[in-house]
PDB file of N, CA and C in Angstrom:
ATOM      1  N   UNK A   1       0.853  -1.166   0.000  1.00  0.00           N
ATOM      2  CA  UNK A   1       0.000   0.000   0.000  1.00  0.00           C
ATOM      3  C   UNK A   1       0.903   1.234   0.000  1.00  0.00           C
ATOM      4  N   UNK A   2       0.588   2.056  -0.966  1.00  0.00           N
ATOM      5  CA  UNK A   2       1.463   3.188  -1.153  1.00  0.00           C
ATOM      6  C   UNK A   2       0.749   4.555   0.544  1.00  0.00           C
ATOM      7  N   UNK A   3      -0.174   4.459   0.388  1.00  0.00           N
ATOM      8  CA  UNK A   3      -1.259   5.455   1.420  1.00  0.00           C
ATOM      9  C   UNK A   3      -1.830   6.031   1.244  1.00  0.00           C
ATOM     10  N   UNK A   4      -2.510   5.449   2.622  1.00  0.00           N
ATOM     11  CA  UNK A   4      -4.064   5.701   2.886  1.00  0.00           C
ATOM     12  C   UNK A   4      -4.104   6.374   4.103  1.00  0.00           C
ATOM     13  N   UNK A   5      -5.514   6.912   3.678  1.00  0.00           N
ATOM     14  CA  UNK A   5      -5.955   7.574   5.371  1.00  0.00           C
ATOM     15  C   UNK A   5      -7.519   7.270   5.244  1.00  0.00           C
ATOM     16  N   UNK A   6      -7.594   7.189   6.552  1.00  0.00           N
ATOM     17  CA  UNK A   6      -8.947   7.253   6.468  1.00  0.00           C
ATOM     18  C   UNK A   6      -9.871   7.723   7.922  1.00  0.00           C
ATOM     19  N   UNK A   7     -10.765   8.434   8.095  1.00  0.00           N
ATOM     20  CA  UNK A   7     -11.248   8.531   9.918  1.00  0.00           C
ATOM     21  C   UNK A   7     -10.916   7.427  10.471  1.00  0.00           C
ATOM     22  N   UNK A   8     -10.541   7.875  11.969  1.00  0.00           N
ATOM     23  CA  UNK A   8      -9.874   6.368  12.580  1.00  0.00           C
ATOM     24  C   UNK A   8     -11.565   6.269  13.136  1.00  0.00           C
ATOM     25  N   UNK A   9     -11.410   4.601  13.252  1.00  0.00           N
ATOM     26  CA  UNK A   9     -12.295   3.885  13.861  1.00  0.00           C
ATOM     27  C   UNK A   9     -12.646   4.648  15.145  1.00  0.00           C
ATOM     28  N   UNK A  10     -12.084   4.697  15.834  1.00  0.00           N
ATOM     29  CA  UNK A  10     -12.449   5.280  17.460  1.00  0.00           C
ATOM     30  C   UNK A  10     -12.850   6.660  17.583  1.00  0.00           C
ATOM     31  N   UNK A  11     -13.065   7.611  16.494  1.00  0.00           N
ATOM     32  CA  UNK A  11     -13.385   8.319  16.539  1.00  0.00           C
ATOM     33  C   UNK A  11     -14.620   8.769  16.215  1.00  0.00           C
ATOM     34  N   UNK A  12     -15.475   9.407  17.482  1.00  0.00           N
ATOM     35  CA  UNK A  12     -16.919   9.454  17.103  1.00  0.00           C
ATOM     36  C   UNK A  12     -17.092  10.415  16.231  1.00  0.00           C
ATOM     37  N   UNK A  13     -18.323  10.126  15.690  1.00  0.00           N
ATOM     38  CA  UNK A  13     -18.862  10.878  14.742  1.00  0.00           C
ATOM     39  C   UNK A  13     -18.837  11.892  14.540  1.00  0.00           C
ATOM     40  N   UNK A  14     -19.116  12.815  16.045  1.00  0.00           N
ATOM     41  CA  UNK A  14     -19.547  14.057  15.839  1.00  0.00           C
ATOM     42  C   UNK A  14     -18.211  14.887  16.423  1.00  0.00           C
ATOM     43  N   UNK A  15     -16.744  14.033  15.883  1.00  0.00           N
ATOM     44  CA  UNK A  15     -15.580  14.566  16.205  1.00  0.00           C
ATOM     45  C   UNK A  15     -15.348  15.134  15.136  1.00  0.00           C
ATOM     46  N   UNK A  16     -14.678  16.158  14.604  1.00  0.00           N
ATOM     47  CA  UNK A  16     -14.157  16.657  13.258  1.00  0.00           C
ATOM     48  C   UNK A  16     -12.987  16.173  12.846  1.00  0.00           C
ATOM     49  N   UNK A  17     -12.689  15.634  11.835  1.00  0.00           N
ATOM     50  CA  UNK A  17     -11.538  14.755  11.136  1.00  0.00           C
ATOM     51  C   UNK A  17     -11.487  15.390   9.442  1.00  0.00           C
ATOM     52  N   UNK A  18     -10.052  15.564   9.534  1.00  0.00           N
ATOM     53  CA  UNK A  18      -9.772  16.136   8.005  1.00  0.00           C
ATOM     54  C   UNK A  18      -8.715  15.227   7.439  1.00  0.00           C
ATOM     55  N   UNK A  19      -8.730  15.038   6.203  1.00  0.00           N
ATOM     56  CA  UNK A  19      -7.683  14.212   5.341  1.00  0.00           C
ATOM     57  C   UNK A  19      -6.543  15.102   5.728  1.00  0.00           C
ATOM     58  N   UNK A  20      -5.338  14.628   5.795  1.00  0.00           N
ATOM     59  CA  UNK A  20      -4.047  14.799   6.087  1.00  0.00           C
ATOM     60  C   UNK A  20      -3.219  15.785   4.377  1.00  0.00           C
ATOM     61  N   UNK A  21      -3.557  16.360   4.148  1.00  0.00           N
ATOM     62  CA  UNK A  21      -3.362  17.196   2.286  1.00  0.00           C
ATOM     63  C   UNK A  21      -1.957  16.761   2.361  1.00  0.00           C
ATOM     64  N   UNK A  22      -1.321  17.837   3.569  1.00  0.00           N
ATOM     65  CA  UNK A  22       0.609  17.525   3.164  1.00  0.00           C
ATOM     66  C   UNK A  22       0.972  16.003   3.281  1.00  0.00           C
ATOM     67  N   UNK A  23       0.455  15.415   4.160  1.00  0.00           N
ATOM     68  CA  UNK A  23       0.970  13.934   4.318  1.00  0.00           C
ATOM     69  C   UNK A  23       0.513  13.203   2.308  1.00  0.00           C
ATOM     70  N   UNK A  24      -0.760  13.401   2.031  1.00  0.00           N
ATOM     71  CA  UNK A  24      -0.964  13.129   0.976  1.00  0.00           C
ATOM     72  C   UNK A  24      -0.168  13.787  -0.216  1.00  0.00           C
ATOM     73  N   UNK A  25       0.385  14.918  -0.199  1.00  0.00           N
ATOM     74  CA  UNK A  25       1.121  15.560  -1.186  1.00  0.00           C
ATOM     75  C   UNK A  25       2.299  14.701  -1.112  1.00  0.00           C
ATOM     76  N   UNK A  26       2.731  14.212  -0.181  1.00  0.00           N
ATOM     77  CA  UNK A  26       4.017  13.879   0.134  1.00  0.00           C
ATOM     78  C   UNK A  26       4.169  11.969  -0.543  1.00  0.00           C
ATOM     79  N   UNK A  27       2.814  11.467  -0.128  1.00  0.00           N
ATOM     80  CA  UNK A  27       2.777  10.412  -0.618  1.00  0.00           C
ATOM     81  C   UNK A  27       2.758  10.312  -2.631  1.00  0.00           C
ATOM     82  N   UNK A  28       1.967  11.381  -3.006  1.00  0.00           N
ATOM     83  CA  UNK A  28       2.015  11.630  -4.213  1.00  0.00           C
ATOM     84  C   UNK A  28       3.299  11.700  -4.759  1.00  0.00           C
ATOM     85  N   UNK A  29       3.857  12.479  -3.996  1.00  0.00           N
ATOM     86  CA  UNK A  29       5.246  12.784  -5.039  1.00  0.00           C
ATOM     87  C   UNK A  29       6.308  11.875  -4.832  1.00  0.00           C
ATOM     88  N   UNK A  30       6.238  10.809  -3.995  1.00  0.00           N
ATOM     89  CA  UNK A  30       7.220   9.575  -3.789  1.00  0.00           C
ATOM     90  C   UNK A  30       6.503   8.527  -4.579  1.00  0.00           C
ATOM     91  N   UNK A  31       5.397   8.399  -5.108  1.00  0.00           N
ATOM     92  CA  UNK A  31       4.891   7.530  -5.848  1.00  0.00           C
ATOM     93  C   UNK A  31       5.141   7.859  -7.367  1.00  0.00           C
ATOM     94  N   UNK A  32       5.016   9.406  -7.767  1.00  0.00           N
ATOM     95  CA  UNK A  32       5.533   9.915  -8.778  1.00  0.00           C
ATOM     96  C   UNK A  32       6.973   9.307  -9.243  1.00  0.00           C
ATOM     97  N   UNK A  33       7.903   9.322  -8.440  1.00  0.00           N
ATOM     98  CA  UNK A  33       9.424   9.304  -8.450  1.00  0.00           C
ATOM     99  C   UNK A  33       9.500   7.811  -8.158  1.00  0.00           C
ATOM    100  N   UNK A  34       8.689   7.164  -7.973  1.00  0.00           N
ATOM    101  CA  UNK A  34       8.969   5.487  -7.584  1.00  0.00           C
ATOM    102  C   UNK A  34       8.556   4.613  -9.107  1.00  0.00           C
ATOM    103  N   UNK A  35       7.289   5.211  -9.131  1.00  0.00           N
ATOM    104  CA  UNK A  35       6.797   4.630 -10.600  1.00  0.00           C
ATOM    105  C   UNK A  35       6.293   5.246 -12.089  1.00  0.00           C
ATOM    106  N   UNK A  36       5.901   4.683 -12.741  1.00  0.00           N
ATOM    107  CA  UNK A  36       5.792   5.080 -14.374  1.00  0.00           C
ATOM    108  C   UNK A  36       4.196   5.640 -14.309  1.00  0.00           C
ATOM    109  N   UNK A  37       3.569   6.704 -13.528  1.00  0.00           N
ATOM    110  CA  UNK A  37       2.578   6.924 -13.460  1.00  0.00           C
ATOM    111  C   UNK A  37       1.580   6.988 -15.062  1.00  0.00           C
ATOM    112  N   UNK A  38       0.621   6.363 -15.419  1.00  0.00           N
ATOM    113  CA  UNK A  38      -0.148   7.155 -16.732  1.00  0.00           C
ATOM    114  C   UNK A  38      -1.888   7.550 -16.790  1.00  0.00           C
ATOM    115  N   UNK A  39      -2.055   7.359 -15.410  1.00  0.00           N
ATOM    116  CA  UNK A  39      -3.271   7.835 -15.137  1.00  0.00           C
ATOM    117  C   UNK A  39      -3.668   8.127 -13.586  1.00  0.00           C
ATOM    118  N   UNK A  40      -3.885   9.126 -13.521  1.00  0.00           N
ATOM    119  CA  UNK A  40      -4.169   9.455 -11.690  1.00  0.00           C
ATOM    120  C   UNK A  40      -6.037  10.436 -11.552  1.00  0.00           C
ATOM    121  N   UNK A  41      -6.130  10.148 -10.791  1.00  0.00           N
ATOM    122  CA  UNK A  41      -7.419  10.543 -10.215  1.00  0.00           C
ATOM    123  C   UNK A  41      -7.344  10.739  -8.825  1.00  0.00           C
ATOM    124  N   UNK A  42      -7.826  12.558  -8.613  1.00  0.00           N
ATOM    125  CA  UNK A  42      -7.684  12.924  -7.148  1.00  0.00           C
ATOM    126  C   UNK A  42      -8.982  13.732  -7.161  1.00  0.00           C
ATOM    127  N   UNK A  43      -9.815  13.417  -5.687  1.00  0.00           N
ATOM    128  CA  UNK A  43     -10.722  13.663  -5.738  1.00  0.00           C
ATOM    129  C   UNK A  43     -10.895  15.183  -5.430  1.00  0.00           C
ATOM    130  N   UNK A  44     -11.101  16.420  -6.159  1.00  0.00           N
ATOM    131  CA  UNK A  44     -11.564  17.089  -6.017  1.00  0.00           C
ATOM    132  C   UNK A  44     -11.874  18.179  -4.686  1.00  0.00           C
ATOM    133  N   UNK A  45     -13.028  17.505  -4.230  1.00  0.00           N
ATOM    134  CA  UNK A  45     -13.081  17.912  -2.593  1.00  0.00           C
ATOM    135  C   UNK A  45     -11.802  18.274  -1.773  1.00  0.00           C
ATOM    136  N   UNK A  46     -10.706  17.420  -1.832  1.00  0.00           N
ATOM    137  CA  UNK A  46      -9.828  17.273  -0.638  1.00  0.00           C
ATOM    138  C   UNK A  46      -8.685  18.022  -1.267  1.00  0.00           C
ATOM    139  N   UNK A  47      -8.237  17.732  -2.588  1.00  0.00           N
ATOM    140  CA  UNK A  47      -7.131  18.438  -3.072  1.00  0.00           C
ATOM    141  C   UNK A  47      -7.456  19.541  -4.599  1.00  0.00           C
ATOM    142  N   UNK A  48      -7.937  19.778  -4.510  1.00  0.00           N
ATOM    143  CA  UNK A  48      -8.667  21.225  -5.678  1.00  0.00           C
ATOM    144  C   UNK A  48      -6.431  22.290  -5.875  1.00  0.00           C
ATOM    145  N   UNK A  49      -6.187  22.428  -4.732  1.00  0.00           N
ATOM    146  CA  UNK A  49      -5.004  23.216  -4.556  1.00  0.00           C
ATOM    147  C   UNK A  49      -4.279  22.629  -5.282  1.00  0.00           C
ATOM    148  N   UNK A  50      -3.881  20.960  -5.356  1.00  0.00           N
ATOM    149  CA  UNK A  50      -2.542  20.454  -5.503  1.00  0.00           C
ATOM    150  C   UNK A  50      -2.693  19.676  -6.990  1.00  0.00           C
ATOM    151  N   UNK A  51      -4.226  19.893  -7.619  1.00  0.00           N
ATOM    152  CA  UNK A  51      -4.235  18.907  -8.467  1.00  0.00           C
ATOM    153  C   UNK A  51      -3.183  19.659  -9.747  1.00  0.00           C
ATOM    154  N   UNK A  52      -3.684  21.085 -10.101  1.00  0.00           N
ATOM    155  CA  UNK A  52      -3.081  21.487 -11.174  1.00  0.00           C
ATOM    156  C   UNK A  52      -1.608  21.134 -11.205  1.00  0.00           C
ATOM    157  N   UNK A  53      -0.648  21.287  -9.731  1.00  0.00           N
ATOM    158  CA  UNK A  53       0.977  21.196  -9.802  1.00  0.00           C
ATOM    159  C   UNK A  53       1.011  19.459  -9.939  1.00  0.00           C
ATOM    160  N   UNK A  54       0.164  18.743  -9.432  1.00  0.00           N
ATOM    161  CA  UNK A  54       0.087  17.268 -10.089  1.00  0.00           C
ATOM    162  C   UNK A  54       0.529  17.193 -11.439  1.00  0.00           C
ATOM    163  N   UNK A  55      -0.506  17.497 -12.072  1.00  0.00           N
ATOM    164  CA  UNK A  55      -1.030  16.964 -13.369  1.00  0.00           C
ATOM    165  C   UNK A  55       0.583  17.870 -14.091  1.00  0.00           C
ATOM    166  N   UNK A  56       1.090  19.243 -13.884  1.00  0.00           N
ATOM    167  CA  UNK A  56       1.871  19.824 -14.162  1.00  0.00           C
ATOM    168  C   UNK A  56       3.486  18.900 -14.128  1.00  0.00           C
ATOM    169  N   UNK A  57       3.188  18.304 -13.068  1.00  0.00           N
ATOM    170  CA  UNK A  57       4.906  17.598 -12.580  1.00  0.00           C
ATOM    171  C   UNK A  57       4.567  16.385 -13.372  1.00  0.00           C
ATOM    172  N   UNK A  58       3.569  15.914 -13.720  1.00  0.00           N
ATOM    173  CA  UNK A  58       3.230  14.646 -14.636  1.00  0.00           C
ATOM    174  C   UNK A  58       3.526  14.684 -16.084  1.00  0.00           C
ATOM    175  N   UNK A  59       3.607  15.959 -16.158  1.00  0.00           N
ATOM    176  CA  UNK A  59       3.523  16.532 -17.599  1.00  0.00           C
ATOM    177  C   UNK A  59       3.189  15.440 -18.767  1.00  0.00           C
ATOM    178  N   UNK A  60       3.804  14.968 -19.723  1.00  0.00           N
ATOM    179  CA  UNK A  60       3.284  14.507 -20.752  1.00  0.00           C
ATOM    180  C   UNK A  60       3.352  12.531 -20.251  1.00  0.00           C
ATOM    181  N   UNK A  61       3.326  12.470 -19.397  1.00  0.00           N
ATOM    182  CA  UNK A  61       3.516  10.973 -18.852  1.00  0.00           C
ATOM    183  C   UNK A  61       1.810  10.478 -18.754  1.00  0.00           C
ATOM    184  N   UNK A  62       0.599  11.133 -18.796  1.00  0.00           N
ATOM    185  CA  UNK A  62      -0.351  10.708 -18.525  1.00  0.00           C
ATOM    186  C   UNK A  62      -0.975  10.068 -19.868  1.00  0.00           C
ATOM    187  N   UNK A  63      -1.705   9.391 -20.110  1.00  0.00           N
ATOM    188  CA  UNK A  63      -2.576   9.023 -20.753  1.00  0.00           C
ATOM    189  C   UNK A  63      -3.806   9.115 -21.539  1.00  0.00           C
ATOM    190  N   UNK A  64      -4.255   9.469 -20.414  1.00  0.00           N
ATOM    191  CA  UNK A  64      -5.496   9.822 -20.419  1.00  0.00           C
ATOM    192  C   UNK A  64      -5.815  11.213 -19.049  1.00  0.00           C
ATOM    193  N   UNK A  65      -7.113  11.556 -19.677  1.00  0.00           N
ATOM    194  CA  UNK A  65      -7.404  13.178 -19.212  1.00  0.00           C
ATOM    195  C   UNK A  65      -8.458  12.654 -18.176  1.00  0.00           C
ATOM    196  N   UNK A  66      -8.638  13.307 -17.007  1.00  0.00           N
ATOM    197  CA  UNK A  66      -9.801  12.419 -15.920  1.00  0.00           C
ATOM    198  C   UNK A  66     -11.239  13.495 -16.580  1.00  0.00           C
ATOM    199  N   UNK A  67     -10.966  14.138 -16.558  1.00  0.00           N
ATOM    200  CA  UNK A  67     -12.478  15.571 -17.067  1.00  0.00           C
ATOM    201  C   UNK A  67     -11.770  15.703 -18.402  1.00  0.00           C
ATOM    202  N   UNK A  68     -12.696  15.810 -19.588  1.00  0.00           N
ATOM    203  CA  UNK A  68     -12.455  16.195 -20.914  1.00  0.00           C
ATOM    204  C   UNK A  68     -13.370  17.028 -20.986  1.00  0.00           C
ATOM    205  N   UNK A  69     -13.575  17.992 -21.778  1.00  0.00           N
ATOM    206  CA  UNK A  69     -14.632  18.788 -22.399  1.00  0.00           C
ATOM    207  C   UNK A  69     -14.219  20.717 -22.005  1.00  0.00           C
ATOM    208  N   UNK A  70     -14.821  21.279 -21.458  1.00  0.00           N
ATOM    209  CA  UNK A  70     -14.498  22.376 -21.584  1.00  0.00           C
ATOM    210  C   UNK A  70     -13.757  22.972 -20.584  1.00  0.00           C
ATOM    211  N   UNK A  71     -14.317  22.090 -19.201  1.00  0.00           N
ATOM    212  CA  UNK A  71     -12.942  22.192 -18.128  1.00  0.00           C
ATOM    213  C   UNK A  71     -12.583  21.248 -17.835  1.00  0.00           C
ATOM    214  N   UNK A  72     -11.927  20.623 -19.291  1.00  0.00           N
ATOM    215  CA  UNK A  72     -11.215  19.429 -19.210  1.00  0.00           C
ATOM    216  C   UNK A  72      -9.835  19.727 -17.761  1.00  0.00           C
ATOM    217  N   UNK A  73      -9.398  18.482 -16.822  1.00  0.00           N
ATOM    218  CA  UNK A  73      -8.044  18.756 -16.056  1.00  0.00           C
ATOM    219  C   UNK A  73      -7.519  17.634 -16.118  1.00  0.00           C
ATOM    220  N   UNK A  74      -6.346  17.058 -16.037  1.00  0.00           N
ATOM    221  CA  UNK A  74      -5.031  16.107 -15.962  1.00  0.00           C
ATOM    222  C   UNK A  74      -5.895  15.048 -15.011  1.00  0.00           C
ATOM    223  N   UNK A  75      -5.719  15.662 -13.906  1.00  0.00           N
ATOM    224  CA  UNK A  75      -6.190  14.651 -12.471  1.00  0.00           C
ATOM    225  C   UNK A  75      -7.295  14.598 -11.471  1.00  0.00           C
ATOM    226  N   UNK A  76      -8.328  16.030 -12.156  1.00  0.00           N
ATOM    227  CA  UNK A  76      -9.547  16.406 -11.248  1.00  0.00           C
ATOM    228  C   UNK A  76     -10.431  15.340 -11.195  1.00  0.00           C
ATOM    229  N   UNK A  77     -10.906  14.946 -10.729  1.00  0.00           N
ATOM    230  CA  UNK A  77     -11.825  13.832 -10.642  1.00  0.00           C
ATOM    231  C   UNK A  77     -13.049  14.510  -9.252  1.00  0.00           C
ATOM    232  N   UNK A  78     -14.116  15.277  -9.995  1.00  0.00           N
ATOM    233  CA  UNK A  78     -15.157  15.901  -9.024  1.00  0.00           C
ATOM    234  C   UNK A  78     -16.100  14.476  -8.829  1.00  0.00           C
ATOM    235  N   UNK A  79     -16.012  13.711  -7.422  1.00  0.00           N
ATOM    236  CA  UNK A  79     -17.233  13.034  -7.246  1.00  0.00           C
ATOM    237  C   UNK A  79     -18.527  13.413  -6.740  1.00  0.00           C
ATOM    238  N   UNK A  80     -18.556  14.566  -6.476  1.00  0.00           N
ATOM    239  CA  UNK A  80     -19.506  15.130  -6.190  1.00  0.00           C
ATOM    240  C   UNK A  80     -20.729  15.320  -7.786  1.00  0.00           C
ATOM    241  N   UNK A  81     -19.822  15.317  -8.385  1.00  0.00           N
ATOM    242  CA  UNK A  81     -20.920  15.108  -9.699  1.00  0.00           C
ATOM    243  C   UNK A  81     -20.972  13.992 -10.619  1.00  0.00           C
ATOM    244  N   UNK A  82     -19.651  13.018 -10.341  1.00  0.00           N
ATOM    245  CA  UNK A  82     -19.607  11.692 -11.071  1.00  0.00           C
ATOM    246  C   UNK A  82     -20.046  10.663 -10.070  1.00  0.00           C
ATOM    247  N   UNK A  83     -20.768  10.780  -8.834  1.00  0.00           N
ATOM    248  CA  UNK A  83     -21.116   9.537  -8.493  1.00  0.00           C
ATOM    249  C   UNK A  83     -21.452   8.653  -9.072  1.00  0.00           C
ATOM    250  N   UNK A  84     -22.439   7.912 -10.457  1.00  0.00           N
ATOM    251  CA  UNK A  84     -22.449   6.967 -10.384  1.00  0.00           C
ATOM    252  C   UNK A  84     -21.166   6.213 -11.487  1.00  0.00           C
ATOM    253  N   UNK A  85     -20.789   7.129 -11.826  1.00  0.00           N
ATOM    254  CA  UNK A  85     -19.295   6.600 -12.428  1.00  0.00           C
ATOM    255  C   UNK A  85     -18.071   6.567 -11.187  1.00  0.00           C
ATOM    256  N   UNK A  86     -18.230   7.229 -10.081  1.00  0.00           N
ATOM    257  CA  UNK A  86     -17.149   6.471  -9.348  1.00  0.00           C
ATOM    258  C   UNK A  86     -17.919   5.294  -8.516  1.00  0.00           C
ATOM    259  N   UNK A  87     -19.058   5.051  -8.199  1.00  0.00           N
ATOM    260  CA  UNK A  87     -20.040   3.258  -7.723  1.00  0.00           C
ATOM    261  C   UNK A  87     -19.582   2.394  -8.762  1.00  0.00           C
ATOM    262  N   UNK A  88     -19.592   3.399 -10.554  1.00  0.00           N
ATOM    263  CA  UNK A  88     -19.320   1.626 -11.405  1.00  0.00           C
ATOM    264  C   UNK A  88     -17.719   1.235 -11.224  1.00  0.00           C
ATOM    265  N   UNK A  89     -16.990   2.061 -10.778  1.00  0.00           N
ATOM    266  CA  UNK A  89     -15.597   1.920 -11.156  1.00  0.00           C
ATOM    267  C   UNK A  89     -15.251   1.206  -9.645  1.00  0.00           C
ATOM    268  N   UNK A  90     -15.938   1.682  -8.739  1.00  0.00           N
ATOM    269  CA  UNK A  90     -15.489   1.011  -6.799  1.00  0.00           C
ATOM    270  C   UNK A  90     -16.366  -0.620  -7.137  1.00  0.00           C
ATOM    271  N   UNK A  91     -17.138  -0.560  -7.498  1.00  0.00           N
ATOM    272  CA  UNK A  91     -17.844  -2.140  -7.956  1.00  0.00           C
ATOM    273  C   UNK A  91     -17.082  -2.826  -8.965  1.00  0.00           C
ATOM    274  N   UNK A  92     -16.133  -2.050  -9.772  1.00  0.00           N
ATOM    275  CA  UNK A  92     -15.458  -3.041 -10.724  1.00  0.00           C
ATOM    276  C   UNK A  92     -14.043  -3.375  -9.718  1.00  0.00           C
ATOM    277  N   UNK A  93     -13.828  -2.486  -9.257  1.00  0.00           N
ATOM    278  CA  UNK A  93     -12.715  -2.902  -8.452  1.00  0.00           C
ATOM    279  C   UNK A  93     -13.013  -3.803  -7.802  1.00  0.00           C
ATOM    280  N   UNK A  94     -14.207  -3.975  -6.864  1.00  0.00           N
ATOM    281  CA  UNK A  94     -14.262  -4.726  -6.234  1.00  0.00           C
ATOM    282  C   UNK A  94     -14.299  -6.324  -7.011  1.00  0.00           C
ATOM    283  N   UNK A  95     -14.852  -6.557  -7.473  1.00  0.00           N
ATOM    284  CA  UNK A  95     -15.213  -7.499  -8.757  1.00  0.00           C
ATOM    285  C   UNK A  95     -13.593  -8.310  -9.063  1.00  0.00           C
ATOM    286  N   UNK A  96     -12.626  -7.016  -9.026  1.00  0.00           N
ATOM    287  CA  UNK A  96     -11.246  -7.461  -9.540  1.00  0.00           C
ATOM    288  C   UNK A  96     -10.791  -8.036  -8.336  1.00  0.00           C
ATOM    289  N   UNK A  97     -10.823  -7.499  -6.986  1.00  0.00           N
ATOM    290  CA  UNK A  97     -10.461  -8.129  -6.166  1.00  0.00           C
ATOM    291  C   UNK A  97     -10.985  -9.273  -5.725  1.00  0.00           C
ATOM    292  N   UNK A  98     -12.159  -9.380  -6.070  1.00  0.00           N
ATOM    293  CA  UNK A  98     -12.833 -10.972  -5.302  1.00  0.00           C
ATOM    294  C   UNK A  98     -11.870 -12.071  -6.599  1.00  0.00           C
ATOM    295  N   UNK A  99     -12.281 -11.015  -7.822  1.00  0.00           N
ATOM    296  CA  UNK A  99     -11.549 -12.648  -8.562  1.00  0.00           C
ATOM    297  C   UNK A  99      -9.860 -12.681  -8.441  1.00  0.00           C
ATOM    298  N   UNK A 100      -9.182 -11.488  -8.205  1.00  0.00           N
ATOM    299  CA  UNK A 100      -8.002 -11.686  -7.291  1.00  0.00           C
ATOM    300  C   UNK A 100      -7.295 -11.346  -8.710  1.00  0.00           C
ATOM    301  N   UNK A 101      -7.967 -10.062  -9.474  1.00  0.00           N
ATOM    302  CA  UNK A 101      -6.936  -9.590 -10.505  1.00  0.00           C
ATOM    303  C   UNK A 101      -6.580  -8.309 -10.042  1.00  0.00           C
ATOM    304  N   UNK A 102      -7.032  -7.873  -9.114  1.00  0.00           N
ATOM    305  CA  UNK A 102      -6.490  -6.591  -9.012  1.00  0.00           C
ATOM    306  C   UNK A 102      -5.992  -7.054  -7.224  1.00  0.00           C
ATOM    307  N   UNK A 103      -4.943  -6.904  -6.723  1.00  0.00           N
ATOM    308  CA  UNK A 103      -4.304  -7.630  -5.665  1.00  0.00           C
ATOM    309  C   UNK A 103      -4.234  -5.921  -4.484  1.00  0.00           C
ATOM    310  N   UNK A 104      -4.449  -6.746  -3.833  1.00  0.00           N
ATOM    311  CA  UNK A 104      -3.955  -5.536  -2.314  1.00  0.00           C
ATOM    312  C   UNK A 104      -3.227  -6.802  -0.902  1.00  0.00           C
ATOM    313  N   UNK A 105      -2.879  -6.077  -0.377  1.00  0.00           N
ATOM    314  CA  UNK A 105      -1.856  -6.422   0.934  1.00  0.00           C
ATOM    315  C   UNK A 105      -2.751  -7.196   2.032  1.00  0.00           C
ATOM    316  N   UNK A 106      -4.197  -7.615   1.489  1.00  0.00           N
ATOM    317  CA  UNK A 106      -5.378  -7.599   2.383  1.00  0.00           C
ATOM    318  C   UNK A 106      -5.144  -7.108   4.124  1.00  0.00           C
ATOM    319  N   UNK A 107      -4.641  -6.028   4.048  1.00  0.00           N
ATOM    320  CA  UNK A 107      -4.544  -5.562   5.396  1.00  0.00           C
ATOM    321  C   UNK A 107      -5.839  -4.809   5.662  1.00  0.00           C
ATOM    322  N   UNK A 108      -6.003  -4.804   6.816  1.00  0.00           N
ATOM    323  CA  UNK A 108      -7.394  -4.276   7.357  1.00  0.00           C
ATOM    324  C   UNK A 108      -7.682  -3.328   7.091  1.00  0.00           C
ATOM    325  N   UNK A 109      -6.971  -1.803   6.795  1.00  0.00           N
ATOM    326  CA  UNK A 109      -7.206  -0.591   7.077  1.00  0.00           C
ATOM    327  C   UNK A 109      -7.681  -0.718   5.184  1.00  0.00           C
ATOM    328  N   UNK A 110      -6.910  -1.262   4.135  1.00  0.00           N
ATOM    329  CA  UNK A 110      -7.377  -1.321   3.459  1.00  0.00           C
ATOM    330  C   UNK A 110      -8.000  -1.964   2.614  1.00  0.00           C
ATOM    331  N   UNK A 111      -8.518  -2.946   3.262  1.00  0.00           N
ATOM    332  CA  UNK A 111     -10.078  -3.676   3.216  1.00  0.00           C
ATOM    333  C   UNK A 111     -10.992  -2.803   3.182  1.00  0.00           C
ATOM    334  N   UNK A 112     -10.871  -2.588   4.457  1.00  0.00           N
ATOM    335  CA  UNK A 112     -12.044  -1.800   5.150  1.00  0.00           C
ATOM    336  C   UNK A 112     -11.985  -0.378   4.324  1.00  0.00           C
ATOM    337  N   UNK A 113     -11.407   0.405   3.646  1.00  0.00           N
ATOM    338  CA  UNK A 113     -11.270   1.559   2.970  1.00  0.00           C
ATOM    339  C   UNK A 113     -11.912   0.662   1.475  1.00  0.00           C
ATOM    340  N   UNK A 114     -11.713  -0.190   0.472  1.00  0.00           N
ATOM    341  CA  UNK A 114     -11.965  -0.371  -0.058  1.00  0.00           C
ATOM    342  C   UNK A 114     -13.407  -1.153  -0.066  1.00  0.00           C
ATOM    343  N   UNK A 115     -13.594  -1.904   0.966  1.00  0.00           N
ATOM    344  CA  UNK A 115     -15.138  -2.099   0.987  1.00  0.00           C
ATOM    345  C   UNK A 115     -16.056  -1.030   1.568  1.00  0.00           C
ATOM    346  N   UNK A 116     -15.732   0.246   1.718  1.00  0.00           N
ATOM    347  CA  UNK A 116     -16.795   1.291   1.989  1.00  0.00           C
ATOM    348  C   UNK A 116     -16.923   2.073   0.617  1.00  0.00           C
ATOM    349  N   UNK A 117     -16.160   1.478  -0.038  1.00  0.00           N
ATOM    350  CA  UNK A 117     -16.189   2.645  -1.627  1.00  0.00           C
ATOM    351  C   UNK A 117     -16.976   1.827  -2.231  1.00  0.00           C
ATOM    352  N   UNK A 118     -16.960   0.631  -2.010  1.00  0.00           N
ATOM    353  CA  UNK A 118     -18.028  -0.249  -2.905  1.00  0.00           C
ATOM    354  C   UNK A 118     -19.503  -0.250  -2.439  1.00  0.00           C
TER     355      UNK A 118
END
């Protein structure tokens, strides 16, 4: 697992919990420099700031465009308006993992992160 975050378990509900941005910037750019990136998707909500210098340090290594059309971006991925295209894509994943083509570390934290997206 490159990293994850996610609300810790023990924390009640009506505690306030924010995604970690720098810890995540930081994981981004060691994954950048580790592997042959050609397609990334960041959700919107949490990183809006960091996607443009993403997609920028990626420069011509990507593939494919996550938004095409008039505000087409590199790596924006708004789920706030693609929900049911990110349900078909967390259900295909899942799908890959039961038949054991798409592989994870089956460690708990990301189990449990990946069976709440499905």
């Amino acid at each position: 697992m490159l990293h994850l975050q996610a609300r810790p378990e023990h924390l009640s509900s009506d505690k306030a919990w924010q995604v970690g941005r720098d810890e995540a910037d930081l994981a981004v750019r060691t994954t950048l420099e580790r592997f042959d990136i050609v397609e990334f998707f960041a959700d919107v909500k949490e990183f809006e700031s960091y996607e443009d210098v993403w997609a920028h340090e990626l420069g011509d290594e990507l593939l494919a465009e996550v938004t095409s059309g008039r505000n087409r971006r590199a790596v924006a991925f708004d789920m706030r308006a693609r929900g049911q295209e990110f349900t078909r894509a967390a259900g295909r994943a899942l799908v890959d993992i039961r038949d054991r083509t798409l592989t994870h570390d089956r460690g708990r934290r990301l189990r449990r992160h990946a069976l709440n997206a499905s």
